[in-house]
Protein backbone atom coordinates (compact mmCIF):
# COMPACT_ATOMS: atom_id res chain seq x y z
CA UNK A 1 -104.22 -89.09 50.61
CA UNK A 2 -104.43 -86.56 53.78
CA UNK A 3 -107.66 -85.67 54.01
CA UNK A 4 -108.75 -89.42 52.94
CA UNK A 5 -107.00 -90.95 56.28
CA UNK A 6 -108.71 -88.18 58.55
CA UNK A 7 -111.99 -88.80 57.30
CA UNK A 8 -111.24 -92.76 57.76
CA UNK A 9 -109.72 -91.45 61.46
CA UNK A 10 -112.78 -89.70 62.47
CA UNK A 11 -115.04 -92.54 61.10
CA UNK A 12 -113.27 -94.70 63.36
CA UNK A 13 -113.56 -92.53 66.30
CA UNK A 14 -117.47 -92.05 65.76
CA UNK A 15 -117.80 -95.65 65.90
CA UNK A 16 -115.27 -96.24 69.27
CA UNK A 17 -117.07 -93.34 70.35
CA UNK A 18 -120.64 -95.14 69.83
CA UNK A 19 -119.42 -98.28 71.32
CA UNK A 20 -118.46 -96.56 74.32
CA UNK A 21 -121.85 -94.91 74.53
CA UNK A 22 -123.89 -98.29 73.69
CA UNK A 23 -121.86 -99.69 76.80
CA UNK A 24 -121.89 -96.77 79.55
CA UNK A 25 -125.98 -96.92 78.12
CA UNK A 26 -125.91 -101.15 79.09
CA UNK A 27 -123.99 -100.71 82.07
CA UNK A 28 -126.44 -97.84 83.54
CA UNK A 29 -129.23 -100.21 82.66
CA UNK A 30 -127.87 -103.18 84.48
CA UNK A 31 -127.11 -100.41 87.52
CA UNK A 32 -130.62 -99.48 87.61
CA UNK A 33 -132.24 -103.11 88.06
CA UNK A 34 -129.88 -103.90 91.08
CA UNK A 35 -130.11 -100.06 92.07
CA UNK A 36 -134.20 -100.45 92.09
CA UNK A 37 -133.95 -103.72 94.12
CA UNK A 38 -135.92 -103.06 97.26
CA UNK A 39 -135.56 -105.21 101.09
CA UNK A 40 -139.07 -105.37 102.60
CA UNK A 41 -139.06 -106.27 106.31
CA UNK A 42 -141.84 -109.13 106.55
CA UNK A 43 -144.44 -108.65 109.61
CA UNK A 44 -144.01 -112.27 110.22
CA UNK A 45 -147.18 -113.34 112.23
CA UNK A 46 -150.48 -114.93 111.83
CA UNK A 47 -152.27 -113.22 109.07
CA UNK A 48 -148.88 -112.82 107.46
CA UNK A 49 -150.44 -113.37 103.85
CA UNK A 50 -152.12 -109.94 104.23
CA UNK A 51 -148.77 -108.55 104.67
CA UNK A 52 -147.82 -108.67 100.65
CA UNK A 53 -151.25 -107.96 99.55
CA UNK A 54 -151.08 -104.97 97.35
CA UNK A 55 -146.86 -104.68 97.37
CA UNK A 56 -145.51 -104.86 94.12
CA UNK A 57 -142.52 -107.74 94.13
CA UNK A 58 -139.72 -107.52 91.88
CA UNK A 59 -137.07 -110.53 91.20
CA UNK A 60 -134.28 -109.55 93.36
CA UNK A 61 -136.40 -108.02 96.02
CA UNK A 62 -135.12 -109.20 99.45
CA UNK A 63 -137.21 -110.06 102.13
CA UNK A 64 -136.44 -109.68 105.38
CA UNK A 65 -137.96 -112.22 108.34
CA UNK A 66 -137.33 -111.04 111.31
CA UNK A 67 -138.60 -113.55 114.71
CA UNK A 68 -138.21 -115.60 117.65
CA UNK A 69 -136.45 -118.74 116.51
CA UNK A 70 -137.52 -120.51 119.64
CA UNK A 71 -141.18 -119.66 118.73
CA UNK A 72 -141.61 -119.54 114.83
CA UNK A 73 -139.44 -120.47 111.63
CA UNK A 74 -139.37 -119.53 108.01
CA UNK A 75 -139.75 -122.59 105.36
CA UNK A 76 -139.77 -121.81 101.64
CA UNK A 77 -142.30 -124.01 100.35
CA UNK A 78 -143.69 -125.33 97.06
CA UNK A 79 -147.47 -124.17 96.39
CA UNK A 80 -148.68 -127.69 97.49
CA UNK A 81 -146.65 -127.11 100.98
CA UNK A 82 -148.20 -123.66 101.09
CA UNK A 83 -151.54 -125.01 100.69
CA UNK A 84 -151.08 -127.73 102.17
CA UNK A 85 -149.04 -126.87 105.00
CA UNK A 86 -146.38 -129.26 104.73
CA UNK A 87 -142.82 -128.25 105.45
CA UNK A 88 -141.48 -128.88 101.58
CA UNK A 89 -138.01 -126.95 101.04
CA UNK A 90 -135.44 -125.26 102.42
CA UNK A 91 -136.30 -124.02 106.16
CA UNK A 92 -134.54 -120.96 107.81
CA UNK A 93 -134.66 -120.21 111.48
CA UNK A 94 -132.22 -117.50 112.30
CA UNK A 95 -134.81 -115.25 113.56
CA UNK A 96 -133.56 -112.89 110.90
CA UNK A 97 -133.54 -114.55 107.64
CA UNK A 98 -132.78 -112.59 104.67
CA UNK A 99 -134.43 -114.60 101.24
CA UNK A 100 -133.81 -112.70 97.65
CA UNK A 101 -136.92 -113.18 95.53
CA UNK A 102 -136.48 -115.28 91.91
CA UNK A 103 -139.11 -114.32 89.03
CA UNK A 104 -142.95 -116.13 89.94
CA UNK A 105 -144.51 -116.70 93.07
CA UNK A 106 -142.73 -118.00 96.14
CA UNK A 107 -143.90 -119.29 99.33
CA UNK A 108 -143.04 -119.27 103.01
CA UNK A 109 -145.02 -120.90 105.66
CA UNK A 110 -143.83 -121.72 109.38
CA UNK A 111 -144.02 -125.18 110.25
CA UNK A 112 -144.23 -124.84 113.78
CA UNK A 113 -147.51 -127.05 114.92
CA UNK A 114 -150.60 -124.97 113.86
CA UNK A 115 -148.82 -121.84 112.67
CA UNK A 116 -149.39 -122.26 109.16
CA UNK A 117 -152.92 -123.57 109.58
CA UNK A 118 -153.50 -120.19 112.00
CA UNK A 119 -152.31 -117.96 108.92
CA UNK A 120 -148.41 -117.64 109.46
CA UNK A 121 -147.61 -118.03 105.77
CA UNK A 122 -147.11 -116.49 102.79
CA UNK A 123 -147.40 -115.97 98.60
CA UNK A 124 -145.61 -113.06 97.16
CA UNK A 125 -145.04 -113.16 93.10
CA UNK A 126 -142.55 -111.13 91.95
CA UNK A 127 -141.94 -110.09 88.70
């Protein structure tokens, strides 16, 4: 019966063993996606759309506005508002607003009078 228990014994210890590797594996994965999230300081200005050309967005990606509240504004828009111009959603005016980015595109415009019209907006789509 000796040998029969150790060989049930060290079955049981692959297995904890491989559990404990299949976790450390999903817990380094998980790391990696919040280690590989990136902050992006925004040049927040007229012409701003030019500023994400080319970047490559991921969800979780933070954005960071940085302006003079007295002068300018950031308002996360729908993409009618963005088109449109029209101050749709929530509106930040810290003068250093940090946004995290969801999955898809989102949009920022400043709805100061003629700002948005003059360029001072945005589309970044993250993935």
């Amino acid at each position: 019966p000796a040998p029969h228990t150790d060989a049930m014994a060290q079955g049981r210890g692959s297995a904890a063993q491989g559990l404990a590797l299949g976790l450390l594996l999903v817990c380094l994965l998980v790391g990696s996606d919040v280690a590989a999230a990136a902050t992006y300081n925004v040049d927040w200005s007229f012409g701003a759309d030019s500023w994400s050309k080319g970047k490559n967005f991921r969800a979780g990606d933070v954005l960071v506005f940085s302006y003079d509240p007295s002068v300018h504004n950031v308002v996360a828009v729908d993409a009618g508002g963005y088109s449109g111009c029209r101050e749709s959603g929530t509106k930040y005016s810290s003068g250093n607003d940090r946004i995290t980015l969801g999955r898809g595109t989102s949009y920022f415009i400043c709805s100061f009078s003629g700002h948005c019209g003059a360029g001072m907006k945005m589309a970044v789509t993250a993935s």
